[in-house]
C-alpha atoms as a PDB file:
ATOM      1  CA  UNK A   1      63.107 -48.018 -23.372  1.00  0.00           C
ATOM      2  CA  UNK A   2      64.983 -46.029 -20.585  1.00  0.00           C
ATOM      3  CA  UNK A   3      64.322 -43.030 -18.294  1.00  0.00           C
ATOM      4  CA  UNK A   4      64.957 -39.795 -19.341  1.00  0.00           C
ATOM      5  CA  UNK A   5      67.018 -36.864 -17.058  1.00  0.00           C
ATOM      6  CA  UNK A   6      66.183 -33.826 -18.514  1.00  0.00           C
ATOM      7  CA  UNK A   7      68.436 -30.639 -17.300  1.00  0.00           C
ATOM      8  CA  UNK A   8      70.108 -27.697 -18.107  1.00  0.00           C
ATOM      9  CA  UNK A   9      73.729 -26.018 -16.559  1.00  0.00           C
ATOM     10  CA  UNK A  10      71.497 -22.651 -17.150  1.00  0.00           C
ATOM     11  CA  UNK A  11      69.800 -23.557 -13.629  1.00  0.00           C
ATOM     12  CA  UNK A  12      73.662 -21.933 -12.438  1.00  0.00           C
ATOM     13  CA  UNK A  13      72.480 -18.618 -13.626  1.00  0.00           C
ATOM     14  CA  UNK A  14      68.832 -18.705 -11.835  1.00  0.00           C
ATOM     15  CA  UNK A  15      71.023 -16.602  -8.308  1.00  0.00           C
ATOM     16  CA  UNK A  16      68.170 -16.138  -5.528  1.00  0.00           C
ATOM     17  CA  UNK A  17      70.835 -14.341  -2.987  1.00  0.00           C
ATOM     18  CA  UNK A  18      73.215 -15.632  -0.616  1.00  0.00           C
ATOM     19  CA  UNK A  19      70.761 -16.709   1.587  1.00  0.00           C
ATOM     20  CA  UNK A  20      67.428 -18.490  -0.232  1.00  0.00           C
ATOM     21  CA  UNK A  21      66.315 -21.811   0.492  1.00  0.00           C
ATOM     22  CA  UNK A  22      65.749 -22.729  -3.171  1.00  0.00           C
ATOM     23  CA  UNK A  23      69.530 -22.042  -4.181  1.00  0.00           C
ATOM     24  CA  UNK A  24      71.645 -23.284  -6.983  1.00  0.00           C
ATOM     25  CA  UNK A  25      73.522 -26.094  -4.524  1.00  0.00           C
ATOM     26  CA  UNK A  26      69.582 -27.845  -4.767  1.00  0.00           C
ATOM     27  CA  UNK A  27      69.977 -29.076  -8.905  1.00  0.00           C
ATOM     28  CA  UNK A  28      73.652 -29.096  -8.536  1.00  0.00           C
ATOM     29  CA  UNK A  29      74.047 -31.910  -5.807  1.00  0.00           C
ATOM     30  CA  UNK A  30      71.096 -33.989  -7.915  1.00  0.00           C
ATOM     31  CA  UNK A  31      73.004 -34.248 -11.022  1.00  0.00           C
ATOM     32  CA  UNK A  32      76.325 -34.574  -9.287  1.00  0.00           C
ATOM     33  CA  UNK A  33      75.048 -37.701  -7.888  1.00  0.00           C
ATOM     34  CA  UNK A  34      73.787 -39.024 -10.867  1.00  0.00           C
ATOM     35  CA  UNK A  35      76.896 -38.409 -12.791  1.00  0.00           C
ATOM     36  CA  UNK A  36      78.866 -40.047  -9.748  1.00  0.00           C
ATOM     37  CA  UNK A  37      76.875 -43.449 -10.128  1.00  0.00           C
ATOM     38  CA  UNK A  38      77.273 -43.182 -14.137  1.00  0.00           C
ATOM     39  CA  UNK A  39      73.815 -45.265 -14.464  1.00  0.00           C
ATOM     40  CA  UNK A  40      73.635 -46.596 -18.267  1.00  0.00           C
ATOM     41  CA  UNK A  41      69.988 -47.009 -17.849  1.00  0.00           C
ATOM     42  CA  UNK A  42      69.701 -43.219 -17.735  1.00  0.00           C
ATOM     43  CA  UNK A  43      69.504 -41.384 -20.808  1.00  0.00           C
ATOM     44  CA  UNK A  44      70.758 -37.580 -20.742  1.00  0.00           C
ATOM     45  CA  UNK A  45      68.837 -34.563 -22.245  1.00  0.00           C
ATOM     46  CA  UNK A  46      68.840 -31.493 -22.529  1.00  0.00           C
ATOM     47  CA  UNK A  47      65.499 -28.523 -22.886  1.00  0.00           C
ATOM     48  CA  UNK A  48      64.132 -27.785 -26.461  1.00  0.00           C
ATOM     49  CA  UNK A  49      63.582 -24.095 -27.355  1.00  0.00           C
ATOM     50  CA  UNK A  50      59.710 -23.590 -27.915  1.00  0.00           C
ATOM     51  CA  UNK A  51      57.862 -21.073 -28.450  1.00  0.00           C
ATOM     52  CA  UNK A  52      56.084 -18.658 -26.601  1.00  0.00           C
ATOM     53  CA  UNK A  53      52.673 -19.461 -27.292  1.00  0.00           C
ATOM     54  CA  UNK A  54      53.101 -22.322 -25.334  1.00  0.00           C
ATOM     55  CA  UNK A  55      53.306 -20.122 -22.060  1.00  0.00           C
ATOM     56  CA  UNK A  56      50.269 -18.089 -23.186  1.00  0.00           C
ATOM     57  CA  UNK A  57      47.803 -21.043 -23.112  1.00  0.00           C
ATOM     58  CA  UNK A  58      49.068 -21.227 -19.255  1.00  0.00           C
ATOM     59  CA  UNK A  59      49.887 -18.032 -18.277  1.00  0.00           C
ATOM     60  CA  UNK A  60      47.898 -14.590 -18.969  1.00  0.00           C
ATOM     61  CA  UNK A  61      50.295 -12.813 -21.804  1.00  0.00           C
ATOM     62  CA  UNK A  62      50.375  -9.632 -19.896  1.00  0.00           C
ATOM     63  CA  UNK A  63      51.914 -11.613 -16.941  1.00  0.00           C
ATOM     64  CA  UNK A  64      54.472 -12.917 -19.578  1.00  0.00           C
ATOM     65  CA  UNK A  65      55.677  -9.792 -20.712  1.00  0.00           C
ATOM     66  CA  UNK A  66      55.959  -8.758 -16.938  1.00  0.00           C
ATOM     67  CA  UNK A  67      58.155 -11.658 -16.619  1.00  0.00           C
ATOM     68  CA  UNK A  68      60.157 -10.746 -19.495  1.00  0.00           C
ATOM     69  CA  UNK A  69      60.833  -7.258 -18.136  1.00  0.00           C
ATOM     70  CA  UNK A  70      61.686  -7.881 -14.581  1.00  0.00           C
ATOM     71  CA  UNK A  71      65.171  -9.781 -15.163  1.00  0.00           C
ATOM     72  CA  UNK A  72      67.541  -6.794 -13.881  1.00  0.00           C
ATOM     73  CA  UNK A  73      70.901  -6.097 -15.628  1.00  0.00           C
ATOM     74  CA  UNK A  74      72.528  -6.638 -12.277  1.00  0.00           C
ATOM     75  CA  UNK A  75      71.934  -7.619  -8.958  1.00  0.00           C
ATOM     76  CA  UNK A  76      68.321  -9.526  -7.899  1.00  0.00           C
ATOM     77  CA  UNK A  77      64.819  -8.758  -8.263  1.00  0.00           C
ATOM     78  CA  UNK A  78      61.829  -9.266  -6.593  1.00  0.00           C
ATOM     79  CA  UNK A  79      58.455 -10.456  -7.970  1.00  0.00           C
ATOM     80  CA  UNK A  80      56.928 -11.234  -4.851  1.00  0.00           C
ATOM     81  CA  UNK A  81      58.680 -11.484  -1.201  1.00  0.00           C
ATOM     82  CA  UNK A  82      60.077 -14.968  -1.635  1.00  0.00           C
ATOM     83  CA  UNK A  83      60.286 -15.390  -5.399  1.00  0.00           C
ATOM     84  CA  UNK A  84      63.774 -13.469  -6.849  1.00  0.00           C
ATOM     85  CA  UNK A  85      65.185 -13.423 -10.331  1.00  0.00           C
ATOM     86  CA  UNK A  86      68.702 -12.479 -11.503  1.00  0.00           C
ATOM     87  CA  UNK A  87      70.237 -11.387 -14.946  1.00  0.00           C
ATOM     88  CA  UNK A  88      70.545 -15.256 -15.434  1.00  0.00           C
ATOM     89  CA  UNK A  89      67.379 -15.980 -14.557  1.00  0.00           C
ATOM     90  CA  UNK A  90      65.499 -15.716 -17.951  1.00  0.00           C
ATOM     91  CA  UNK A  91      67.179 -18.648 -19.455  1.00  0.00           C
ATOM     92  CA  UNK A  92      67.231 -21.133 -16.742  1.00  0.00           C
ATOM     93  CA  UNK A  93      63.439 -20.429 -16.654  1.00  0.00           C
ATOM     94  CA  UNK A  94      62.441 -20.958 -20.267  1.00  0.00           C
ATOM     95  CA  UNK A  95      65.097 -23.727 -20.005  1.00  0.00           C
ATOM     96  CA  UNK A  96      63.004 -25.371 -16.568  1.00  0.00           C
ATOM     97  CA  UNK A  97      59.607 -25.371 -19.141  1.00  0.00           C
ATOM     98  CA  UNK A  98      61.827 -26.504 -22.203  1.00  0.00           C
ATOM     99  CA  UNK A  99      63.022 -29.524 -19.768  1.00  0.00           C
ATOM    100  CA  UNK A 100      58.881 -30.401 -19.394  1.00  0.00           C
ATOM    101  CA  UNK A 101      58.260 -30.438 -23.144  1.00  0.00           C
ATOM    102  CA  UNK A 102      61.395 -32.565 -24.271  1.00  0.00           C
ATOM    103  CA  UNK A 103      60.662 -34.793 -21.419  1.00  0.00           C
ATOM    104  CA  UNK A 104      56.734 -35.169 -22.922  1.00  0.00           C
ATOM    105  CA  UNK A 105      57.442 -35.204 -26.478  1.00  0.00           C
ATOM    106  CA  UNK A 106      60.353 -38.248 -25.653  1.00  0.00           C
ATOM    107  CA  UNK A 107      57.627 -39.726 -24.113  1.00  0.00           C
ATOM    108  CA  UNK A 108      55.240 -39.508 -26.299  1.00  0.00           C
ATOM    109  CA  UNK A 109      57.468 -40.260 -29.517  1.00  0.00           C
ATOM    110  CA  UNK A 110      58.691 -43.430 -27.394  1.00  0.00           C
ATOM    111  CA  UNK A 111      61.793 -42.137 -26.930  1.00  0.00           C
ATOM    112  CA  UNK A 112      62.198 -43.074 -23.321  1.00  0.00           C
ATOM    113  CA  UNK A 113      59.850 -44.826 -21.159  1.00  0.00           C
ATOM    114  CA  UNK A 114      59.670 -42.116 -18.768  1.00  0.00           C
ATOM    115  CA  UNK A 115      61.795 -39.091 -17.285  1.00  0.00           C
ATOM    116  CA  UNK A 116      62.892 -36.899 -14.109  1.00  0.00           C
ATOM    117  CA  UNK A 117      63.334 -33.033 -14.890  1.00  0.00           C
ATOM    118  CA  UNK A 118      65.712 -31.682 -12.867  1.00  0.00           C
ATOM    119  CA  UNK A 119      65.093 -28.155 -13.069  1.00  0.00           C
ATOM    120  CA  UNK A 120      64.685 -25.101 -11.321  1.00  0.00           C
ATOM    121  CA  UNK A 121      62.823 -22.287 -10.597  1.00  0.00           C
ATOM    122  CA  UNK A 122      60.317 -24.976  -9.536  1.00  0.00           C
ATOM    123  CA  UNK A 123      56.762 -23.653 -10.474  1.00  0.00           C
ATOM    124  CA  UNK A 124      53.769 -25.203  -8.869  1.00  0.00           C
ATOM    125  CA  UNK A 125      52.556 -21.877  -6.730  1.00  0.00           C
ATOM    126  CA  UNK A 126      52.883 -19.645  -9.798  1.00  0.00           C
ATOM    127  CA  UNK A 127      49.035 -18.915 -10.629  1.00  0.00           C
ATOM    128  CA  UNK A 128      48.017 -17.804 -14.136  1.00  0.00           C
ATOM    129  CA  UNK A 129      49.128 -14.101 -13.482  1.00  0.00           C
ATOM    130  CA  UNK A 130      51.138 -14.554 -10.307  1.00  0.00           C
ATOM    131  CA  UNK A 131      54.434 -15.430  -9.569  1.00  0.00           C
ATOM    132  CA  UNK A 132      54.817 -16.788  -5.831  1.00  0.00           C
ATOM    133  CA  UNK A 133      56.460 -19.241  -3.307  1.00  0.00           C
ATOM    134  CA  UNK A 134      59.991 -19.246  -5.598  1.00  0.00           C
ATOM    135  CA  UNK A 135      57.939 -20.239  -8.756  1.00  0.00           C
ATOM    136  CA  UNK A 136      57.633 -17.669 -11.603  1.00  0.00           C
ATOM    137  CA  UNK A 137      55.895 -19.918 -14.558  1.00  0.00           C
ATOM    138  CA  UNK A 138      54.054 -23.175 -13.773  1.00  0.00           C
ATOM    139  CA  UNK A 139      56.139 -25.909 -15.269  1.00  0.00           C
ATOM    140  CA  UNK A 140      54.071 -28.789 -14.804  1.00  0.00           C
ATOM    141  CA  UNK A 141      50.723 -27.057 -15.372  1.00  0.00           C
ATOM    142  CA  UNK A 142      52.640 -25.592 -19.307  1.00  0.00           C
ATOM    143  CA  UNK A 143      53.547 -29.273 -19.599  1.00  0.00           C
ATOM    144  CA  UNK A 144      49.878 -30.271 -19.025  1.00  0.00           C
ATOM    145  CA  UNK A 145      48.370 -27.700 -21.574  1.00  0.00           C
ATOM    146  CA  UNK A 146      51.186 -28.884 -24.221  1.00  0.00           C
ATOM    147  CA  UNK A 147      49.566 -32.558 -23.514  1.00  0.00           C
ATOM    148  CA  UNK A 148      46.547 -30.995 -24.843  1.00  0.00           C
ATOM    149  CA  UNK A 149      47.191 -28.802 -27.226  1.00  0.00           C
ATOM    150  CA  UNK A 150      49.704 -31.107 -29.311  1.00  0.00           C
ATOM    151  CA  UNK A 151      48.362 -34.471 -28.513  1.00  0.00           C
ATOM    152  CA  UNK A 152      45.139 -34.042 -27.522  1.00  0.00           C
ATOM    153  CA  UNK A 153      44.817 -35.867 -24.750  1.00  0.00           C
ATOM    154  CA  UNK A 154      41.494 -35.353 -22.915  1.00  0.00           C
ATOM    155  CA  UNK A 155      42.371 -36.906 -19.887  1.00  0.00           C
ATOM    156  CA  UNK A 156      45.800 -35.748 -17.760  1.00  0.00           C
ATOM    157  CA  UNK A 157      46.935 -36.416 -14.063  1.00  0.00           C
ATOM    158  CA  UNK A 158      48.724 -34.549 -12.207  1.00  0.00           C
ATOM    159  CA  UNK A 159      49.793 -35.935  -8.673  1.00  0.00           C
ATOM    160  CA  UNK A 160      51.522 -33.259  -6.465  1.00  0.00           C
ATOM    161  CA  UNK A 161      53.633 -35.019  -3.340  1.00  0.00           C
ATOM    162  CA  UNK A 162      55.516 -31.962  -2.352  1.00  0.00           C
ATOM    163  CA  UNK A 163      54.922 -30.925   1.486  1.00  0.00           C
ATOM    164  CA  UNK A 164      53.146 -27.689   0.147  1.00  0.00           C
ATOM    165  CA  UNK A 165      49.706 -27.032  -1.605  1.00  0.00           C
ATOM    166  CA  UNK A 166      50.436 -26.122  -5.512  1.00  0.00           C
ATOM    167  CA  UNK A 167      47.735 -23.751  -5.711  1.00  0.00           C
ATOM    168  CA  UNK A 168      49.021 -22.453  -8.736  1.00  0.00           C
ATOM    169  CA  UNK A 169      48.625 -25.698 -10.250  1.00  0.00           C
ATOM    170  CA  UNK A 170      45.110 -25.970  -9.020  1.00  0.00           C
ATOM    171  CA  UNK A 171      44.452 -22.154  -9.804  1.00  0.00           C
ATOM    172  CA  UNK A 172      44.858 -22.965 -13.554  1.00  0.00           C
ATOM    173  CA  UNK A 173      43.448 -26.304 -13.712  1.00  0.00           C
ATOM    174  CA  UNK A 174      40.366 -25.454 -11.563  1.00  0.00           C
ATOM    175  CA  UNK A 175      37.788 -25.187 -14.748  1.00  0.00           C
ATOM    176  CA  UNK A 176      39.189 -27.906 -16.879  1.00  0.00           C
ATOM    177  CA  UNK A 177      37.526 -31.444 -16.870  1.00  0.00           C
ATOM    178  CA  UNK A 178      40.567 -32.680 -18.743  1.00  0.00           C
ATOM    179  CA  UNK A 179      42.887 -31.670 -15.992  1.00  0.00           C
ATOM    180  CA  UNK A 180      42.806 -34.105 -12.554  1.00  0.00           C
ATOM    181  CA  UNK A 181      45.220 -32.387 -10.216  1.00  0.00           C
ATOM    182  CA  UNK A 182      45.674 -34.155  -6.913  1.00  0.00           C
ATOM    183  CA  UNK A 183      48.054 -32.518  -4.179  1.00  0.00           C
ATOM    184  CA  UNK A 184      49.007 -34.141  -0.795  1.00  0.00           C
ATOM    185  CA  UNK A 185      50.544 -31.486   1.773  1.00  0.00           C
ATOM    186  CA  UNK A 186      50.787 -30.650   5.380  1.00  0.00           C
ATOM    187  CA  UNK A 187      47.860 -27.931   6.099  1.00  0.00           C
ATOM    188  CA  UNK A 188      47.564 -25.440   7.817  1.00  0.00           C
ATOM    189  CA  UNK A 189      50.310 -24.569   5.838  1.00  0.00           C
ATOM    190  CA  UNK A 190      52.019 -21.965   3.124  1.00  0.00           C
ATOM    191  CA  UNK A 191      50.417 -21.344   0.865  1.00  0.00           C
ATOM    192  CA  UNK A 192      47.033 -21.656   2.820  1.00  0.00           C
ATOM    193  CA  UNK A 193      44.861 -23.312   0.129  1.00  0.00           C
ATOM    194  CA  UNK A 194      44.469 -27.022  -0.617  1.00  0.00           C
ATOM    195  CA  UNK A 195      41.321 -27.892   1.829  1.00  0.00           C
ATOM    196  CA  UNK A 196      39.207 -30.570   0.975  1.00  0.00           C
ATOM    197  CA  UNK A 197      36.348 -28.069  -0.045  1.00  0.00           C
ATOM    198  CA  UNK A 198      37.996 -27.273  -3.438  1.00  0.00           C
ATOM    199  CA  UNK A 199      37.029 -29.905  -5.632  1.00  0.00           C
ATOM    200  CA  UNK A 200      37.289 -28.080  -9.205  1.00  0.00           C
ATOM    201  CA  UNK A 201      34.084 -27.235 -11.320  1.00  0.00           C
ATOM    202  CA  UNK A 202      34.388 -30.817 -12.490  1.00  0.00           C
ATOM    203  CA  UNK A 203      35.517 -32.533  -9.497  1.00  0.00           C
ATOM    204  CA  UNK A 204      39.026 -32.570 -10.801  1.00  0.00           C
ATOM    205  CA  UNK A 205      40.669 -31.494  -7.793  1.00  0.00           C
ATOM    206  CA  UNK A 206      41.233 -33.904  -4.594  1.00  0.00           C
ATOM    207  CA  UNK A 207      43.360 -32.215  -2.259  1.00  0.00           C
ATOM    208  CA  UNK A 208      44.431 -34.300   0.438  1.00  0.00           C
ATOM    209  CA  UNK A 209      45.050 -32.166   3.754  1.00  0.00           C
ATOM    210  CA  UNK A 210      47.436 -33.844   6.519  1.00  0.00           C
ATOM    211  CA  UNK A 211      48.549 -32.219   9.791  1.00  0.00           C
ATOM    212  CA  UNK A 212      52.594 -31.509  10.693  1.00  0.00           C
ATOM    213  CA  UNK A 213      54.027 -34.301  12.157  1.00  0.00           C
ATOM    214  CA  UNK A 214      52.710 -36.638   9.856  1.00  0.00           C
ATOM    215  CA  UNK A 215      54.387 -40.011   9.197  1.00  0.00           C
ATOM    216  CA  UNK A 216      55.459 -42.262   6.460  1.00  0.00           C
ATOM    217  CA  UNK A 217      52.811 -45.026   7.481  1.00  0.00           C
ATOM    218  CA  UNK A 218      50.128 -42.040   8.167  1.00  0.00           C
ATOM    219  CA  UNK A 219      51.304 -40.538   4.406  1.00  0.00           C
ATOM    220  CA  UNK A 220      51.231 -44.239   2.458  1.00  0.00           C
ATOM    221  CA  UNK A 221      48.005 -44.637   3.814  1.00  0.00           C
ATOM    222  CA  UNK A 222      46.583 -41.583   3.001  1.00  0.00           C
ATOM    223  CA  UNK A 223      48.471 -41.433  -0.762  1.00  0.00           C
ATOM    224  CA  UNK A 224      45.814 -44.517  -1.234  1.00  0.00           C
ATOM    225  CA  UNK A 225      43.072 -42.012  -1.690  1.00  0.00           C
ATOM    226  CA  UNK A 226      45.766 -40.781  -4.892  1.00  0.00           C
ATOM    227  CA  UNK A 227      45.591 -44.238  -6.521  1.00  0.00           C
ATOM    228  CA  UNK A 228      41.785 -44.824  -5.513  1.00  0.00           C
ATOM    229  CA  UNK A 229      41.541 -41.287  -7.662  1.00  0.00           C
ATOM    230  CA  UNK A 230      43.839 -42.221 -10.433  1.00  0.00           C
ATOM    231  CA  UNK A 231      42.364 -45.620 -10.813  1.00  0.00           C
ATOM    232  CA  UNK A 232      38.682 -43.998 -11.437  1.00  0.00           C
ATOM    233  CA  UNK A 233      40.057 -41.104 -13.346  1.00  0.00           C
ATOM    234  CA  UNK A 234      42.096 -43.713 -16.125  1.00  0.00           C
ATOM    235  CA  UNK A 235      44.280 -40.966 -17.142  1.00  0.00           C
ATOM    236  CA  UNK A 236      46.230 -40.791 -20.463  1.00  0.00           C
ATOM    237  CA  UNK A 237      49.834 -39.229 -19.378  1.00  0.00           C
ATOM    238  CA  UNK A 238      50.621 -39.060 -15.466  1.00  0.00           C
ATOM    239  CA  UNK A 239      52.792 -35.663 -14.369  1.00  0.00           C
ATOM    240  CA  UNK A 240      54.599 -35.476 -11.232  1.00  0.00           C
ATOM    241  CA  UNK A 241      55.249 -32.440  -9.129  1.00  0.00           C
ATOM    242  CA  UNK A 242      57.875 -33.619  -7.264  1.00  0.00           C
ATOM    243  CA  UNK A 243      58.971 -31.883  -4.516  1.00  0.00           C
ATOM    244  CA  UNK A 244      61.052 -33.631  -1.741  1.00  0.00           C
ATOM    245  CA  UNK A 245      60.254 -31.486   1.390  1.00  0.00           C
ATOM    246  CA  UNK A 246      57.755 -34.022   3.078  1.00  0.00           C
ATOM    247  CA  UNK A 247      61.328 -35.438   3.655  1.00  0.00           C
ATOM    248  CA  UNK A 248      62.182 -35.253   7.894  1.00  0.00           C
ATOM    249  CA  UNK A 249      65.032 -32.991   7.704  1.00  0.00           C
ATOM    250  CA  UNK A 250      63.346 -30.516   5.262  1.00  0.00           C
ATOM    251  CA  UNK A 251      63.938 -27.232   7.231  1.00  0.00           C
ATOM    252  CA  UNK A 252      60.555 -25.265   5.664  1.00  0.00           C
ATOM    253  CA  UNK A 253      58.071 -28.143   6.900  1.00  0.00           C
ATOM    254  CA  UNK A 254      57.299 -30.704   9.637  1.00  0.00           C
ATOM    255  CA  UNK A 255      56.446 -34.013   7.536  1.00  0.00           C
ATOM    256  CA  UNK A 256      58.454 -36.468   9.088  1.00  0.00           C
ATOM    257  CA  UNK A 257      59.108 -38.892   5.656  1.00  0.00           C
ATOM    258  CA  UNK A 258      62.177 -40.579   4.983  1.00  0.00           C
ATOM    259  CA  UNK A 259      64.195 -40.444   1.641  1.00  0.00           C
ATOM    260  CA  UNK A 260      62.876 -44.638   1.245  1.00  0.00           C
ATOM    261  CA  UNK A 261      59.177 -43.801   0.875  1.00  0.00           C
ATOM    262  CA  UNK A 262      59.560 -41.283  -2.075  1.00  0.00           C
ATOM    263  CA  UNK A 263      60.519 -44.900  -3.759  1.00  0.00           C
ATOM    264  CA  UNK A 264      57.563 -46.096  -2.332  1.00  0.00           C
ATOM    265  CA  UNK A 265      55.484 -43.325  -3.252  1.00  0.00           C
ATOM    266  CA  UNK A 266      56.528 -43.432  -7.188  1.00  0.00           C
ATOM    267  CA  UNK A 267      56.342 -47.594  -7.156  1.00  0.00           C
ATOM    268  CA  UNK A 268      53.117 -46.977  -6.489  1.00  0.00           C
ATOM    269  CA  UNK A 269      51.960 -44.991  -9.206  1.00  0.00           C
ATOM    270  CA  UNK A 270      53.679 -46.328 -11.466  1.00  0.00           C
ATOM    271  CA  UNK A 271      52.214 -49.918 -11.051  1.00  0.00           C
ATOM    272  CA  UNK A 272      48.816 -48.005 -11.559  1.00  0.00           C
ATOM    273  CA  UNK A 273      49.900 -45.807 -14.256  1.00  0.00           C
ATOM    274  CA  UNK A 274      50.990 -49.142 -16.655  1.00  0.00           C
ATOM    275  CA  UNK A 275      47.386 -50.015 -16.342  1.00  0.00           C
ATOM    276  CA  UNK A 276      46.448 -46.759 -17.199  1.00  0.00           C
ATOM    277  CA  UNK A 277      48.637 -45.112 -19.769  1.00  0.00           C
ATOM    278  CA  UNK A 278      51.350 -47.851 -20.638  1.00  0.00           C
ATOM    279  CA  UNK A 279      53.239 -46.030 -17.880  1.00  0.00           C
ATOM    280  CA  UNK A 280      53.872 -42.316 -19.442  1.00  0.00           C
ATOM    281  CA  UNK A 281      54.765 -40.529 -16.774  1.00  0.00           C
ATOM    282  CA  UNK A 282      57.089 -36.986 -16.673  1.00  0.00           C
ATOM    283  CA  UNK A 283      58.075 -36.132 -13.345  1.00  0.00           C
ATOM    284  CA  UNK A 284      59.124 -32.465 -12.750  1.00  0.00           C
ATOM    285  CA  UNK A 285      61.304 -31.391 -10.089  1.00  0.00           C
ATOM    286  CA  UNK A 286      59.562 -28.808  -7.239  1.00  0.00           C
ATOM    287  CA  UNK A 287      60.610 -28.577  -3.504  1.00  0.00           C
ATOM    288  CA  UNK A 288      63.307 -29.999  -1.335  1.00  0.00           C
ATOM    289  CA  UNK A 289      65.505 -27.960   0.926  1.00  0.00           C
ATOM    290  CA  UNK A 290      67.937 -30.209   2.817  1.00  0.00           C
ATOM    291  CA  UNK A 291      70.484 -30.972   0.514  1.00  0.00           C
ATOM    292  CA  UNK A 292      71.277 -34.304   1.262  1.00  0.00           C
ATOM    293  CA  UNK A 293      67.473 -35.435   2.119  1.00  0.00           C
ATOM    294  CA  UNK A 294      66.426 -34.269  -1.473  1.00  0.00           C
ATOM    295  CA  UNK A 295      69.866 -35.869  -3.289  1.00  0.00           C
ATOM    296  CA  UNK A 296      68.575 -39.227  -1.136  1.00  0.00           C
ATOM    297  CA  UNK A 297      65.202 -38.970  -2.239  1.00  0.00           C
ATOM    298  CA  UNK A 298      65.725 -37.847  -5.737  1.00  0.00           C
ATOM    299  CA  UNK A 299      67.656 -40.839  -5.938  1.00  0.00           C
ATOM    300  CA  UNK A 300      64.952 -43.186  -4.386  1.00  0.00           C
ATOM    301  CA  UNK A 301      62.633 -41.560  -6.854  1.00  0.00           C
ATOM    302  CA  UNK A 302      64.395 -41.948  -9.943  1.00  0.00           C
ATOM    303  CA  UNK A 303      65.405 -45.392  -9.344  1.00  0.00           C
ATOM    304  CA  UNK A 304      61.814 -46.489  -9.253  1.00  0.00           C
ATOM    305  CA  UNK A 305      61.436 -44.930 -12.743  1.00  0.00           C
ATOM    306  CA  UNK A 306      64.451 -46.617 -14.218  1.00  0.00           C
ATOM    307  CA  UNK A 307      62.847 -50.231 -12.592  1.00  0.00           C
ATOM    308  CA  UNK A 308      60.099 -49.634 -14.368  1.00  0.00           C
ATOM    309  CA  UNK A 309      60.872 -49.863 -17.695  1.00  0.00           C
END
């Protein structure tokens, strides 16, 4: 079996202004580069429509139908100070969720081994009834729930690597012993959240707090308290939040990793995750704002996936 690369061209239509970090140019140079190196071992796919009930075991229904009615006929909108939407913006959303759930049920069905989503808006800060940080519905966090509610799993990981706190993540996952949710970012920090105090109701949550500055020894040794976690958790599917912004040249943080270690940092768990869960992982794209750090590292990452299978 083969890695999956699950994307949409609706991302093009998901305009944030002239100026915003988390622009179109951040998918685009991804699956340019992939294209470029014409990798046989990659298998191409795009989102499944699905329907709507799927965001409601996530996300509070009145938040979706404020969702639904902020897409403006022209020009941009705000939904919180960072987090815009466009006229295009409705379909590369449902199309960044669609991504999560062809990339599980491929999975799953044995389809592929395992696969990158390459998809944006990213989603880990949206909260159950809040859209924030450039996230408007929780991507990983639907995929997650869909684990659940189709294949009732009881036991899903979710590792979160990107240089900010997913508090939305956590914020829906807090109260649910199925749901481990693990997050490694540089704090103090946006969004604020992610100390070590908040441990989930079940002790599902282990955030992992490291100071600006840190490096790629100081991260690989710290992303062993991840594996000790994941070992002792024996999880069923693995999801990814991957964000790329722990990279050096990230301009919105201060980690100082380089595009090798997100190789590193995916080897890893996916030597622990064939123990595990015969190595079912779905890795969904989040943060990254130095376009060629993230192509680099998206790279790095995704070739670990393809080794793997």
């Amino acid at each position: 079996m083969k890695t999956g690369l699950i994307t949409s061209d609706t991302y093009q239509n998901h305009d944030t202004g002239d100026s915003h970090p988390e622009k179109i140019d951040r998918v685009k140079i991804i699956i340019d580069n992939f294209k470029k190196l014409g990798n046989k071992n990659l298998i191409w796919k795009k989102p499944s429509k699905f329907n709507r009930s799927l965001l409601e075991i996530t996300h509070g229904s009145d938040y979706i139908e404020f969702v639904e009615k902020s897409f403006p006929e022209k020009g941009l909108s705000f939904l919180d100070g960072d987090t815009i939407v466009s006229p295009g913006s409705k379909e590369a959303i449902l199309d960044a969720v669609g991504s999560v759930i062809t990339a599980i049920d491929s999975v799953q069905n044995n389809e592929l081994k395992n696969a990158f989503c390459a998809v944006r808006p990213p989603g880990h800060h949206a909260e159950k009834n809040k859209a924030m940080g450039f996230c408007i519905y929780n991507n990983v966090a639907v995929g997650a729930n869909y684990l659940i509610d189709k294949y009732k799993l009881n036991k899903i990981a979710i590792i979160d690597f990107d240089v900010h706190h997913g508090n939305g993540t956590q914020n829906i996952f807090y109260d649910n012993e199925r749901v481990l949710y693990i997050s490694t970012h540089q704090y103090p920090f946006y969004p604020g959240s992610g100390t070590e105090q908040e441990k989930g109701k079940y002790n599902n949550i282990l955030n992992i707090p490291l100071p600006a500055g840190t490096t790629s020894e100081e991260f690989l040794c710290a992303y062993e308290f991840v594996l000790k976690k994941i070992r002792e958790f024996k999880p069923e599917f693995v999801l990814l939040s991957a964000g790329f912004d722990a990279h050096k040249d990230d301009p919105l943080a201060q980690f100082q990793l380089e595009s090798k270690d997100f190789y590193e940092i995916t080897k890893r768990t996916l030597e622990l995750s064939k123990l595990h869960c015969n190595g079912k992982v779905v890795s969904i794209l989040e943060g990254g704002y130095d376009l060629n750090a993230l192509k680099e590292s998206a790279m790095m990452h995704v070739s670990a996936l393809m080794e793997f299978n």
